[in-house]
N, C-alpha and C. Protein backbone atom coordinates (compact mmCIF):
# COMPACT_ATOMS: atom_id res chain seq x y z
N UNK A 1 2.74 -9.87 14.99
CA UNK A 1 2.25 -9.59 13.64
C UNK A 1 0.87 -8.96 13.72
N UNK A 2 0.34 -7.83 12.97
CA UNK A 2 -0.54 -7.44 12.93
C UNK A 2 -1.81 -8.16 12.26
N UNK A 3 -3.29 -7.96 12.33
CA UNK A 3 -4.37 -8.44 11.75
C UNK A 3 -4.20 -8.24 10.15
N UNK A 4 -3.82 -6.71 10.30
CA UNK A 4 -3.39 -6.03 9.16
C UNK A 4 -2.52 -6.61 7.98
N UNK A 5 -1.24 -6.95 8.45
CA UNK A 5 -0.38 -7.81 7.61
C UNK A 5 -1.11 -9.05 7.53
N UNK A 6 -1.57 -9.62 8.74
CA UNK A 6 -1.69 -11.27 8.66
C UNK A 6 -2.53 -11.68 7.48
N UNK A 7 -3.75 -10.88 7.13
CA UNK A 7 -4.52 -10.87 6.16
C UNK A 7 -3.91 -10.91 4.85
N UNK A 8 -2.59 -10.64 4.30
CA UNK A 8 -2.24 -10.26 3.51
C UNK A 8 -0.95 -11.81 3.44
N UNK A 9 -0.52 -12.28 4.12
CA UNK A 9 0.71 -13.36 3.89
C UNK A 9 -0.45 -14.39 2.76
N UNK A 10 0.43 -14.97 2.00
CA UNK A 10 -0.07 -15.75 1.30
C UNK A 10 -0.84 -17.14 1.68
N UNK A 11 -1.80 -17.61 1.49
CA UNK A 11 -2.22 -18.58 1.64
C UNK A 11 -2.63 -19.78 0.78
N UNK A 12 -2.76 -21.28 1.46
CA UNK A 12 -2.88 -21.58 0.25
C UNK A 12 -4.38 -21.23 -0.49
N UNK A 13 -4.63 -22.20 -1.39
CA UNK A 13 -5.58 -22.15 -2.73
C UNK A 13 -7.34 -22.18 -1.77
N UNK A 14 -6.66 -23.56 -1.05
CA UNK A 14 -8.14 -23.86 -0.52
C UNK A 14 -8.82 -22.80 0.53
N UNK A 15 -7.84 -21.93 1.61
CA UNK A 15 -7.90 -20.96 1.73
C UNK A 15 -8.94 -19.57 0.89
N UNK A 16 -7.75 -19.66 0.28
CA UNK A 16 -7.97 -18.25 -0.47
C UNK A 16 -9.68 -18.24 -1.30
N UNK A 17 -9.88 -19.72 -1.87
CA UNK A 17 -11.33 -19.72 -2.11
C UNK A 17 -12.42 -19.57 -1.31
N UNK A 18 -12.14 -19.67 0.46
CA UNK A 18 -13.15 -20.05 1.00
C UNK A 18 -13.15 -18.63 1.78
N UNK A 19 -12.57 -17.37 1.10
CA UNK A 19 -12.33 -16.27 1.83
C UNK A 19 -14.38 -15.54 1.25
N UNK A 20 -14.46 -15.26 2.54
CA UNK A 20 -16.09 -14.63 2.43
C UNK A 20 -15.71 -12.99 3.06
N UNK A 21 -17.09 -12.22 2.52
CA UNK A 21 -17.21 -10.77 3.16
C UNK A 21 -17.82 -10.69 4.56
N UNK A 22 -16.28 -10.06 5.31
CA UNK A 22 -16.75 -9.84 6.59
C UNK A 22 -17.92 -9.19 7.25
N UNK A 23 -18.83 -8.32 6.03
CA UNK A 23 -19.97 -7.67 6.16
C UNK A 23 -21.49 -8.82 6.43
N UNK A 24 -21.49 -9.32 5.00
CA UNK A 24 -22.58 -10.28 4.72
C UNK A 24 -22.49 -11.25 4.80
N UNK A 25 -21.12 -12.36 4.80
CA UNK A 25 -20.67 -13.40 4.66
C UNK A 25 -20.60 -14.36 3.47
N UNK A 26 -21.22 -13.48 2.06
CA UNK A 26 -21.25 -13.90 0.50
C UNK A 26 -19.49 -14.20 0.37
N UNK A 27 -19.34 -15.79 -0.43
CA UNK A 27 -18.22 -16.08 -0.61
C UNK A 27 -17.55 -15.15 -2.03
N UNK A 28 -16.31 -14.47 -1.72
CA UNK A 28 -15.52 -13.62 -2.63
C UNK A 28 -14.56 -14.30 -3.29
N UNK A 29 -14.24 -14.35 -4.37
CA UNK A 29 -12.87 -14.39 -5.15
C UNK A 29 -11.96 -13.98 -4.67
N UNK A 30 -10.73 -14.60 -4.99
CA UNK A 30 -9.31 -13.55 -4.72
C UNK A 30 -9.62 -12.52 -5.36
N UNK A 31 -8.73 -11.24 -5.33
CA UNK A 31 -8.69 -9.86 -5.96
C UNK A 31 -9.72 -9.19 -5.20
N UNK A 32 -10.95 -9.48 -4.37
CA UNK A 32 -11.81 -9.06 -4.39
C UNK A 32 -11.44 -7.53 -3.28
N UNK A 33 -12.70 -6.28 -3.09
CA UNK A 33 -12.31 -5.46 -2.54
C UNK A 33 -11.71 -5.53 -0.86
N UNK A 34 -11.72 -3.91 -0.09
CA UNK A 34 -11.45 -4.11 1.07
C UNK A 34 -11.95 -3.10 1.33
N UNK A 35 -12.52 -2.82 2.55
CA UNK A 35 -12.77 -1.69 3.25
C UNK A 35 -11.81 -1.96 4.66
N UNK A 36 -11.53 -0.35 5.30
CA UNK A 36 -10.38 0.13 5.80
C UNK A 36 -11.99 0.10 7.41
N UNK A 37 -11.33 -0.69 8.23
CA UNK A 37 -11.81 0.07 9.73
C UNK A 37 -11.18 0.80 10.23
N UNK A 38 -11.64 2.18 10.46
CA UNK A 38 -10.42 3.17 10.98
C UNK A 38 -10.75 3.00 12.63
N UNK A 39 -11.47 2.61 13.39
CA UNK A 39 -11.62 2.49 13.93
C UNK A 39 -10.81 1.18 15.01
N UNK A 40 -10.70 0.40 14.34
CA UNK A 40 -9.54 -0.88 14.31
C UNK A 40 -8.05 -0.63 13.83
N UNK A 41 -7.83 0.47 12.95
CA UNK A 41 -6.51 0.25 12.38
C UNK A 41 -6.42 -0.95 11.85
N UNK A 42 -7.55 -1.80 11.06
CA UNK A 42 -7.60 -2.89 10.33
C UNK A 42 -7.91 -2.59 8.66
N UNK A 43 -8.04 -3.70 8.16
CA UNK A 43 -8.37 -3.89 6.84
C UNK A 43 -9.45 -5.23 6.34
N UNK A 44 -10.56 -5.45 6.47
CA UNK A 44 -11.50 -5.95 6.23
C UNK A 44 -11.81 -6.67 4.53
N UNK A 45 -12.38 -7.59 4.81
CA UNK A 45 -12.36 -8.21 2.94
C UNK A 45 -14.25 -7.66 2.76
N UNK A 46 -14.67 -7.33 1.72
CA UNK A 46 -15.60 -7.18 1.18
C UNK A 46 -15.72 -7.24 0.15
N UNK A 47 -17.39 -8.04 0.14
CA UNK A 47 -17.63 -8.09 -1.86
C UNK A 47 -18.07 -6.81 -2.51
N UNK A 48 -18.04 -6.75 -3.66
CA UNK A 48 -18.60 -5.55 -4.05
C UNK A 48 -20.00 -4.54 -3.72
N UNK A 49 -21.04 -5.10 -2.94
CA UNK A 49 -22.25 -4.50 -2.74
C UNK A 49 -22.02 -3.95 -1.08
N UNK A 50 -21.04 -4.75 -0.71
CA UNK A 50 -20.66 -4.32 0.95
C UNK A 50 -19.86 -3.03 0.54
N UNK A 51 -19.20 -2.62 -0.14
CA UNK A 51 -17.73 -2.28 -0.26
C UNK A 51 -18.59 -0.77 -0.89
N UNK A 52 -19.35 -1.12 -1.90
CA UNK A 52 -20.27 -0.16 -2.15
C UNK A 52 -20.71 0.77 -1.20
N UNK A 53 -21.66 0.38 -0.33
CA UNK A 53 -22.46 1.48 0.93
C UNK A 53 -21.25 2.20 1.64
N UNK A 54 -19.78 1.55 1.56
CA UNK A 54 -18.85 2.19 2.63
C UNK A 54 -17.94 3.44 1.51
N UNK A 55 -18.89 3.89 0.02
CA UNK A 55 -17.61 4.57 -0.69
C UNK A 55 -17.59 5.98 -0.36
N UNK A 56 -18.99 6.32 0.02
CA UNK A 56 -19.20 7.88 0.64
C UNK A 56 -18.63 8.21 1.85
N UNK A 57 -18.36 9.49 2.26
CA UNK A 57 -17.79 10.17 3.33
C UNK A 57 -18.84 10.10 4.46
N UNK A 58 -18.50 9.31 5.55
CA UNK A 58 -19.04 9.50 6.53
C UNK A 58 -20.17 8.28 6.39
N UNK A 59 -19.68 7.15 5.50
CA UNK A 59 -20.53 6.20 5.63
C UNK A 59 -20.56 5.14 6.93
N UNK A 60 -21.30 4.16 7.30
CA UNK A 60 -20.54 3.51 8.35
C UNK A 60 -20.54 4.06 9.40
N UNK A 61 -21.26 5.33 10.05
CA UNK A 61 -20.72 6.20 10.81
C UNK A 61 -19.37 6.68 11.38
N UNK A 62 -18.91 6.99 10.34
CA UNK A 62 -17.84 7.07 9.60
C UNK A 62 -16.66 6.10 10.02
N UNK A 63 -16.89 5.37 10.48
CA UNK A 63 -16.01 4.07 11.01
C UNK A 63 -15.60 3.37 10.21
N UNK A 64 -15.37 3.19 9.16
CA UNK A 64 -15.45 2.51 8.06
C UNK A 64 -15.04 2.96 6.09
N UNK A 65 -14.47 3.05 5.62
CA UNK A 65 -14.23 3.99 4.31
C UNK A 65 -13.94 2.46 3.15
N UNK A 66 -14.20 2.74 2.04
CA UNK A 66 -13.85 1.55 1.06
C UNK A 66 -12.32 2.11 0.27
N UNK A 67 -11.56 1.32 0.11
CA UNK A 67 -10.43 1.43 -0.24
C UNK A 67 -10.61 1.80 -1.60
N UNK A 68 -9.98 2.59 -2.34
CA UNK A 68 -10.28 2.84 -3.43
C UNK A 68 -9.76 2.03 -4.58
N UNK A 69 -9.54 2.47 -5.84
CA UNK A 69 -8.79 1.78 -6.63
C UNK A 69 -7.80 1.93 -7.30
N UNK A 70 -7.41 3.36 -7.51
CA UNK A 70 -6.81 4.30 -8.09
C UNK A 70 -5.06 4.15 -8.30
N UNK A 71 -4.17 3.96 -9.44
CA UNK A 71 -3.29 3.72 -9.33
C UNK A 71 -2.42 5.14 -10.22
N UNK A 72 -1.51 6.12 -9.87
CA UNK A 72 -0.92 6.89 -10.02
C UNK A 72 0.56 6.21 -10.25
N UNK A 73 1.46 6.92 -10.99
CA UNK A 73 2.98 6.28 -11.25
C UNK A 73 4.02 7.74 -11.88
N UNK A 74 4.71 7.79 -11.36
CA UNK A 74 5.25 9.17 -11.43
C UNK A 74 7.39 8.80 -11.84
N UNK A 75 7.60 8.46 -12.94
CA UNK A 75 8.67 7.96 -12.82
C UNK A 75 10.00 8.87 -12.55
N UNK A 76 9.59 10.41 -12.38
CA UNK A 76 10.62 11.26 -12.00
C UNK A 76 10.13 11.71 -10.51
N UNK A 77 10.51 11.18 -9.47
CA UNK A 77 9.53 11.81 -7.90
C UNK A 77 10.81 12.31 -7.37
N UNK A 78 11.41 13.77 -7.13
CA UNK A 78 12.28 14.73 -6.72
C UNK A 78 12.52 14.12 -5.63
N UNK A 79 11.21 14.60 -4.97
CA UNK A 79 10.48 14.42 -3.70
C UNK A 79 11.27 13.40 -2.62
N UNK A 80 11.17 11.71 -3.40
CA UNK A 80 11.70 10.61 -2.86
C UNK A 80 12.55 10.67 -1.80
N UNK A 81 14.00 10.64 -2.03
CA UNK A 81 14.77 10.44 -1.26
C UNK A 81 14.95 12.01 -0.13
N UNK A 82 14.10 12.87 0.01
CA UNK A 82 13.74 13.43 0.67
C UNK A 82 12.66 13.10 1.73
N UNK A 83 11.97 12.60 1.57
CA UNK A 83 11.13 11.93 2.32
C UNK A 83 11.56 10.67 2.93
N UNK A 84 12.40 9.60 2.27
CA UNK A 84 13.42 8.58 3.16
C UNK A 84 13.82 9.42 4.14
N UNK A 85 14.78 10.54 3.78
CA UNK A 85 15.64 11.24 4.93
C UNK A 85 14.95 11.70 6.06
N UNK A 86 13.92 12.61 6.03
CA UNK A 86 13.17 13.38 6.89
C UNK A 86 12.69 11.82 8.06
N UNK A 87 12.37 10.58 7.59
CA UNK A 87 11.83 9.80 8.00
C UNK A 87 12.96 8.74 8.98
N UNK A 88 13.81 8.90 8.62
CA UNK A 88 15.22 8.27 8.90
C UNK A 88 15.28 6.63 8.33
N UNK A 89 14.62 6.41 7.03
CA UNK A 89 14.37 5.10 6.66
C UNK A 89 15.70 4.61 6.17
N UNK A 90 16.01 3.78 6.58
CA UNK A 90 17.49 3.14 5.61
C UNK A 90 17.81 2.30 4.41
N UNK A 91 16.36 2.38 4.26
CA UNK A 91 16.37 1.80 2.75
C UNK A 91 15.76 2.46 1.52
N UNK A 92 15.20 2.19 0.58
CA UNK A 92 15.40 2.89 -0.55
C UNK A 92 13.63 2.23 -0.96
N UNK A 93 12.51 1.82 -0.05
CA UNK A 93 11.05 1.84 -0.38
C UNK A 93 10.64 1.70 0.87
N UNK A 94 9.45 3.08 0.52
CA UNK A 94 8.57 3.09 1.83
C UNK A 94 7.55 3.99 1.62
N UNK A 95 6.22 3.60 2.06
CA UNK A 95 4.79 4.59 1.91
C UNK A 95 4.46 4.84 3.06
N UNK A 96 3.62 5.99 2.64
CA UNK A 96 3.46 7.23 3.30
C UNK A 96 2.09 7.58 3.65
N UNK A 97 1.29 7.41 4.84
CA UNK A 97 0.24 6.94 4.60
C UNK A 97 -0.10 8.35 5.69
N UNK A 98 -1.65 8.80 5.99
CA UNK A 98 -2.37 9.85 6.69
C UNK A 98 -2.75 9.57 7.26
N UNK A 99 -2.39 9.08 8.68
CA UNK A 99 -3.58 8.95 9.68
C UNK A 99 -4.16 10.00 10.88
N UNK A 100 -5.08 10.50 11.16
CA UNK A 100 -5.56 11.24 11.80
C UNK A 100 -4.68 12.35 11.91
N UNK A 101 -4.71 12.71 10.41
CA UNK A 101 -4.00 14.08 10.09
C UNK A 101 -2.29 14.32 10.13
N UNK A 102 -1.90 12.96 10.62
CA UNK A 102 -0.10 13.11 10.89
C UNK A 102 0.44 12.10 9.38
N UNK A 103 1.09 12.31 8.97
CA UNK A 103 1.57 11.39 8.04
C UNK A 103 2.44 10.55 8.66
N UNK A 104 2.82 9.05 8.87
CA UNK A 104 2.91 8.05 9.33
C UNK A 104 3.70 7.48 7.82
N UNK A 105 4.93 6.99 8.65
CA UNK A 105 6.37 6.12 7.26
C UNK A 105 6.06 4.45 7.60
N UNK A 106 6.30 4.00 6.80
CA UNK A 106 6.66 2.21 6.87
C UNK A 106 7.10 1.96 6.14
N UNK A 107 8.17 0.78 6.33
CA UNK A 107 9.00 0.25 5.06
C UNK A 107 8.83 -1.13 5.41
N UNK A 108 8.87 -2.03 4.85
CA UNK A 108 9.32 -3.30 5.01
C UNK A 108 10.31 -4.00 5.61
N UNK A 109 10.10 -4.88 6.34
CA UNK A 109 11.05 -5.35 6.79
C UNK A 109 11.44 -7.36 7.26
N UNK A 110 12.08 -7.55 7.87
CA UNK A 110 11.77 -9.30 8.01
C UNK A 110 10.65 -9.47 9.00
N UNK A 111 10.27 -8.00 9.51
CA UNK A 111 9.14 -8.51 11.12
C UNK A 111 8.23 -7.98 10.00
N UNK A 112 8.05 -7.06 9.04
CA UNK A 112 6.71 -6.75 8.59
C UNK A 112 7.37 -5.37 8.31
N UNK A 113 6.10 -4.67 8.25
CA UNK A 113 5.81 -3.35 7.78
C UNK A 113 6.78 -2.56 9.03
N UNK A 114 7.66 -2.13 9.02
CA UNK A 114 8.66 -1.26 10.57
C UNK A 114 7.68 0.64 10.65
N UNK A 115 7.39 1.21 11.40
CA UNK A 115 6.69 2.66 11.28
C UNK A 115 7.87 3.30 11.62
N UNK A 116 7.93 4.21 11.34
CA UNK A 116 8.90 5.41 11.77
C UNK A 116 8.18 6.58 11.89
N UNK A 117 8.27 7.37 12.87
CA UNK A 117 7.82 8.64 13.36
C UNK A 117 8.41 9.81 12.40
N UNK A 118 7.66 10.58 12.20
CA UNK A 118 7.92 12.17 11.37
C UNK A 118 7.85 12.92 11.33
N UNK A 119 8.37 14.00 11.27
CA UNK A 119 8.21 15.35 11.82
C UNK A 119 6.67 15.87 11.74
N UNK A 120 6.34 16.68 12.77
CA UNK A 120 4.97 17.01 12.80
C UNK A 120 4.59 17.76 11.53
N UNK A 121 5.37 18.50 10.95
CA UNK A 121 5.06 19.45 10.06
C UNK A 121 5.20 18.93 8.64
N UNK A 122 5.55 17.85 8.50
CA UNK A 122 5.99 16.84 7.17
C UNK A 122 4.57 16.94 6.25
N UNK A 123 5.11 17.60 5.37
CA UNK A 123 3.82 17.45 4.00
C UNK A 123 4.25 16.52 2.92
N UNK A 124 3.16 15.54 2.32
CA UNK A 124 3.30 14.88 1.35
C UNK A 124 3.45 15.83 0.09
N UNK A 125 4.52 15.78 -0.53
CA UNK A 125 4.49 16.46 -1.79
C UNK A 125 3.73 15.73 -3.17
N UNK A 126 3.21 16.62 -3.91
CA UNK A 126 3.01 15.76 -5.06
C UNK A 126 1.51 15.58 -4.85
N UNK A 127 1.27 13.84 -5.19
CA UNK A 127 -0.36 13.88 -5.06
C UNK A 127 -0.64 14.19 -3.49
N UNK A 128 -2.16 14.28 -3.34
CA UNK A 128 -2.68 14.12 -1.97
C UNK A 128 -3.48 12.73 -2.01
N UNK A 129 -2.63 11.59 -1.14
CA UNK A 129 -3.51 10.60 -0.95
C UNK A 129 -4.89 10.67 -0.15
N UNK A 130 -5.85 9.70 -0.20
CA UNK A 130 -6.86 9.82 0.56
C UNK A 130 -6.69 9.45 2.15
N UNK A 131 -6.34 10.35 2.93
CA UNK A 131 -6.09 9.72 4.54
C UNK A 131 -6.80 8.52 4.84
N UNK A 132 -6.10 7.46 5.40
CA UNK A 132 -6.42 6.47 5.79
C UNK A 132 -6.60 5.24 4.97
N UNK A 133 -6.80 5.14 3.81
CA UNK A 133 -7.06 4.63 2.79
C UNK A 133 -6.25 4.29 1.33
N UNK A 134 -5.25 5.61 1.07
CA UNK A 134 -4.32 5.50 0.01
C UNK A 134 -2.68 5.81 0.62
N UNK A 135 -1.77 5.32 0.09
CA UNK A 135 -0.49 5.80 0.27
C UNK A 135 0.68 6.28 -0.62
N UNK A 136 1.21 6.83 -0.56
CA UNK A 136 2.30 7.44 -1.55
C UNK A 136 3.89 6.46 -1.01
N UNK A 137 3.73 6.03 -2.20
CA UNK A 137 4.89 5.14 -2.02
C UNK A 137 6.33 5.22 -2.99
N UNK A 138 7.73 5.27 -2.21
CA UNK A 138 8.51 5.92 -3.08
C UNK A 138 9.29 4.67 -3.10
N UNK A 139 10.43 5.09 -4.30
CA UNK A 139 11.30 3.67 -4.51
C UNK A 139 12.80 4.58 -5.08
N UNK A 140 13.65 3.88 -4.22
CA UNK A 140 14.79 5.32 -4.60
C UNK A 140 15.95 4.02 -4.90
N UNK A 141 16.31 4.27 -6.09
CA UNK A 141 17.74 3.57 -6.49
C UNK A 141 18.50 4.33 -7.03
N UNK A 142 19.97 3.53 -7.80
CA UNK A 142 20.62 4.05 -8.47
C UNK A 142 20.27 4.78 -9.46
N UNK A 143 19.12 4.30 -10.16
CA UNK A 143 18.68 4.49 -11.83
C UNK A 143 17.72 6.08 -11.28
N UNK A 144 17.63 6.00 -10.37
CA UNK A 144 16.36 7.33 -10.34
C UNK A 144 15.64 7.05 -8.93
N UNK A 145 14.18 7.82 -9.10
CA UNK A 145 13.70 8.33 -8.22
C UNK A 145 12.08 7.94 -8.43
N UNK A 146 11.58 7.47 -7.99
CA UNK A 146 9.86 7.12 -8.31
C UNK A 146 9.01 6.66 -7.68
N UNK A 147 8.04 7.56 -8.04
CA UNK A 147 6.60 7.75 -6.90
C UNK A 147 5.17 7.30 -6.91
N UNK A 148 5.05 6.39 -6.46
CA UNK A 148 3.47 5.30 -6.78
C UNK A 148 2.03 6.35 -5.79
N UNK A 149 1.06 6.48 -6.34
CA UNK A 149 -0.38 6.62 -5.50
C UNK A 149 -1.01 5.30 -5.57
N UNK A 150 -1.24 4.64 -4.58
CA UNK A 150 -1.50 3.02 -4.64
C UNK A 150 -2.86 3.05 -3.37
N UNK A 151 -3.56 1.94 -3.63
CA UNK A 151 -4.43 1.81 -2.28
C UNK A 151 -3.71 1.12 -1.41
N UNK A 152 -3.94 1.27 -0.22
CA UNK A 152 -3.11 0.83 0.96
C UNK A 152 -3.32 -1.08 1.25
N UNK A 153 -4.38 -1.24 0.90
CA UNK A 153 -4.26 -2.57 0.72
C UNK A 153 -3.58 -3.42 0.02
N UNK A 154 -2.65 -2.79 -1.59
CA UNK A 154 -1.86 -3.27 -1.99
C UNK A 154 -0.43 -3.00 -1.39
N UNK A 155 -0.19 -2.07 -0.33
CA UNK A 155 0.80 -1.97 0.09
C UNK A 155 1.48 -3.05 1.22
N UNK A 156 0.02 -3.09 2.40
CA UNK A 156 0.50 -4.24 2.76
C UNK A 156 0.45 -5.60 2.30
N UNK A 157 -0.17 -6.02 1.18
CA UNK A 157 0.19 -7.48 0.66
C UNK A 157 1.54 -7.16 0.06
N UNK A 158 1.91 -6.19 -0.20
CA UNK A 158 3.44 -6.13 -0.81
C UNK A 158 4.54 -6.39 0.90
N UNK A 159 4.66 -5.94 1.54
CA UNK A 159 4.84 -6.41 2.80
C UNK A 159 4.43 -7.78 3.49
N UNK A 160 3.59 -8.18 3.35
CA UNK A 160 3.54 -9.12 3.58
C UNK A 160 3.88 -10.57 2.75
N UNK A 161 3.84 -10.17 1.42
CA UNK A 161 4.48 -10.91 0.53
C UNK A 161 6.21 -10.94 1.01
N UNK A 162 6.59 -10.03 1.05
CA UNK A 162 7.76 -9.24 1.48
C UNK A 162 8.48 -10.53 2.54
N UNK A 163 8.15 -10.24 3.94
CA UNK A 163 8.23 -10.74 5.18
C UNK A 163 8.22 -12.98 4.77
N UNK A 164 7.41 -13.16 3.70
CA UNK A 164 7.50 -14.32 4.06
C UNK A 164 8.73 -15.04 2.71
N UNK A 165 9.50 -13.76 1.91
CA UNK A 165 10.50 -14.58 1.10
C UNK A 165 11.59 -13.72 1.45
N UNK A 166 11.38 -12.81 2.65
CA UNK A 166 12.72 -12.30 3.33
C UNK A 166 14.00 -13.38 3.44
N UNK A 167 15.12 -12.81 2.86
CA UNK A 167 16.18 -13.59 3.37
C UNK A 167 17.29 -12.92 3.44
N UNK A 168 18.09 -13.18 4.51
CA UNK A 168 19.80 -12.43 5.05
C UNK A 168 18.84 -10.84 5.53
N UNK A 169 20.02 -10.15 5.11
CA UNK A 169 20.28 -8.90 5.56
C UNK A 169 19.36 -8.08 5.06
N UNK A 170 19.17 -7.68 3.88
CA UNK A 170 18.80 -7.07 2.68
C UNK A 170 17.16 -7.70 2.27
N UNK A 171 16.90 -8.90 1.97
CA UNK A 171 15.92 -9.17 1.91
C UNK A 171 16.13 -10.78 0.74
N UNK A 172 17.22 -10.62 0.14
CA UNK A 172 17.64 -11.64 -0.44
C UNK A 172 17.10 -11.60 -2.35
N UNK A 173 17.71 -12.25 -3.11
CA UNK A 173 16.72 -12.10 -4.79
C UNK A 173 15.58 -12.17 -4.51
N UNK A 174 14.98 -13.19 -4.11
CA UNK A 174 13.12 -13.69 -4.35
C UNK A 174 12.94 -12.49 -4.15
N UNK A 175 13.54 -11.93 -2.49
CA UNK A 175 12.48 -10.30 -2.17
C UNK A 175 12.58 -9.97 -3.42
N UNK A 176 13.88 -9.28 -3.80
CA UNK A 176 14.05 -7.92 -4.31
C UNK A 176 12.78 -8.51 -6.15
N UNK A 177 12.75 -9.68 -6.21
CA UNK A 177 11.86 -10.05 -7.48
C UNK A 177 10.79 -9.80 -7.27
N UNK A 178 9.95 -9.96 -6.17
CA UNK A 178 8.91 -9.92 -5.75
C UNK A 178 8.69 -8.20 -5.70
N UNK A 179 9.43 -7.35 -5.45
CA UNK A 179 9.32 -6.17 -5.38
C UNK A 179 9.42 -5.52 -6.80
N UNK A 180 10.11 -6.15 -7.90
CA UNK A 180 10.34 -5.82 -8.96
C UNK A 180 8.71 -5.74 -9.59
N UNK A 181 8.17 -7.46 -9.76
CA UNK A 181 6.79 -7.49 -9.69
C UNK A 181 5.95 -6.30 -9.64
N UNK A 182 5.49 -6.60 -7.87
CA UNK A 182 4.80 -5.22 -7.75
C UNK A 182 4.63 -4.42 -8.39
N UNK A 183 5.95 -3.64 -8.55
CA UNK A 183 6.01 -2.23 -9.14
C UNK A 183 5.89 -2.08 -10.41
N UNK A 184 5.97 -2.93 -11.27
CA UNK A 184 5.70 -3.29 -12.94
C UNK A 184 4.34 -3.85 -12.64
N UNK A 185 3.73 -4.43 -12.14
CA UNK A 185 1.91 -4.33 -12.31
C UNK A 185 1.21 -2.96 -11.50
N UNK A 186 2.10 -2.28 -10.65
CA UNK A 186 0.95 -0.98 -10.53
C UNK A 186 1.37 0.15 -11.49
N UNK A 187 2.42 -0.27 -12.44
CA UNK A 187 2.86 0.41 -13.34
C UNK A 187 1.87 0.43 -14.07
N UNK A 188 1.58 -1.07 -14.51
CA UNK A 188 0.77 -1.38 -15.81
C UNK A 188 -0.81 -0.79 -15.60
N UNK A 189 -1.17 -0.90 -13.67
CA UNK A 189 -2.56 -0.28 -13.49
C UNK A 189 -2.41 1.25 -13.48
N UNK A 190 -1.16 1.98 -13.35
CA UNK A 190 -1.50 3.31 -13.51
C UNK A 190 -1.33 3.92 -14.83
N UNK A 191 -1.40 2.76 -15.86
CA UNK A 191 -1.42 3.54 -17.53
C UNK A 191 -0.09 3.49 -17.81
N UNK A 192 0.80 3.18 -17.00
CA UNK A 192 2.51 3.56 -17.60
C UNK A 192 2.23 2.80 -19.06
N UNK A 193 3.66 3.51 -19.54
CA UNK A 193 3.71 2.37 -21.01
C UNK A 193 4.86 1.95 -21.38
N UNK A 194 5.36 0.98 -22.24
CA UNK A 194 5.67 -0.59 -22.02
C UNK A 194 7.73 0.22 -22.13
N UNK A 195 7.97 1.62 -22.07
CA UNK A 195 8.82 2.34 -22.31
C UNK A 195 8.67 2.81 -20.63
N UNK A 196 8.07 2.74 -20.45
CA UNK A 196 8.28 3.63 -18.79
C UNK A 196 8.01 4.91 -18.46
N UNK A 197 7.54 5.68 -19.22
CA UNK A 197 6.20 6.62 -19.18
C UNK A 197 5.39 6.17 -18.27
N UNK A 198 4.99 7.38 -17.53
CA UNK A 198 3.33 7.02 -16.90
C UNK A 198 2.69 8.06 -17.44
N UNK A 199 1.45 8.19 -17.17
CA UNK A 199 0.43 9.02 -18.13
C UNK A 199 0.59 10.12 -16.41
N UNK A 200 1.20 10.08 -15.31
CA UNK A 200 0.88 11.52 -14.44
C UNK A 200 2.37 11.44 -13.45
N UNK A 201 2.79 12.70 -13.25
CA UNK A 201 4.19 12.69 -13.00
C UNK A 201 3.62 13.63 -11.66
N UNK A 202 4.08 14.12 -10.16
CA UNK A 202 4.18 14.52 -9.59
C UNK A 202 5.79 14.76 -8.93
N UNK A 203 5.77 16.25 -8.00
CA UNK A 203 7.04 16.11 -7.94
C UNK A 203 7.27 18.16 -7.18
């Protein structure tokens, strides 16, 4: 299991209160931010005044970037199940993340987040996430086709949420509820409305 995911499985209460910023060591709330070590391929907890100095380019010497906040929702994404394919994913959700210029697949799975390799020449259609930091995340069913801009830190607590109510083959109800979740609160953070509109469509 990665640092990455591990940070993200649920914990309990007493836990989760006594979570401090890995910068200064000031005790944080749940919800609180994250900054991305690119340098680690980690994800770091920070309070807001840490999280601050890391929002500029090349802060940190550049080792370091603050995750942003930004939530995009696109309920027609063409795109989707084109990007499963190119990726060879076998399921129907997975983000799409930039690292050192290659775009990089993961989907969920019972071990965690699974990567899949992608063609060198693979362009994200639609928005441009922030490399390293944001991901484009698609969700392909029967009903349609749809495309999230999310910070990457909510991606893996969705994975890691994921991994610990995995059950059977598939992932079992709890998953697939837990995934329902998700996607109806970054709905609600990217402006969608209570009809299923989002206020920005890419594609």
């Amino acid at each position: 299991m990665t640092a990455t995911l591990r940070r993200f499985l649920v914990r309990d209460a007493a836990a989760v209160a006594a979570t401090r910023c890995e910068f200064c060591g000031e005790e944080i709330p749940d919800g609180h931010g994250h900054v991305a070590d690119l340098a680690a391929r980690s994800i770091v907890c920070a309070c807001a005044g840490c999280r601050l100095l890391f929002a500029a380019a090349g802060a940190g010497g550049g080792r370091y970037r603050a995750i942003p906040s930004r939530y995009r929702f696109a309920p027609r994404f063409p795109a989707a199940a084109e990007l499963l394919a190119a990726a060879g994913i076998p399921v129907g959700l997975a983000f799409f993340v930039i690292h050192d210029g290659q775009v990089n697949a993961f989907y969920p799975s019972p071990a965690g987040a699974t990567h899949c390799e992608l063609p060198a020449a693979l362009e994200v259609p639609g928005w441009q996430p922030e490399p390293e930091v944001e991901a484009l995340l698609v969700h392909v069913t029967r009903d349609g086709q749809a495309g999230y801009l999310l910070p990457i830190d909510a991606c893996y607590r969705l994975v890691g949420e994921l991994r610990l109510h995995w059950r059977g083959f598939d992932g079992g109800a709890e998953a697939r509820a837990h995934v329902a979740d998700f996607l109806a609160a970054a709905r609600r953070r990217a402006g969608a409305t209570s009809t299923g509109a989002a206020t920005t469509e890419a594609g």
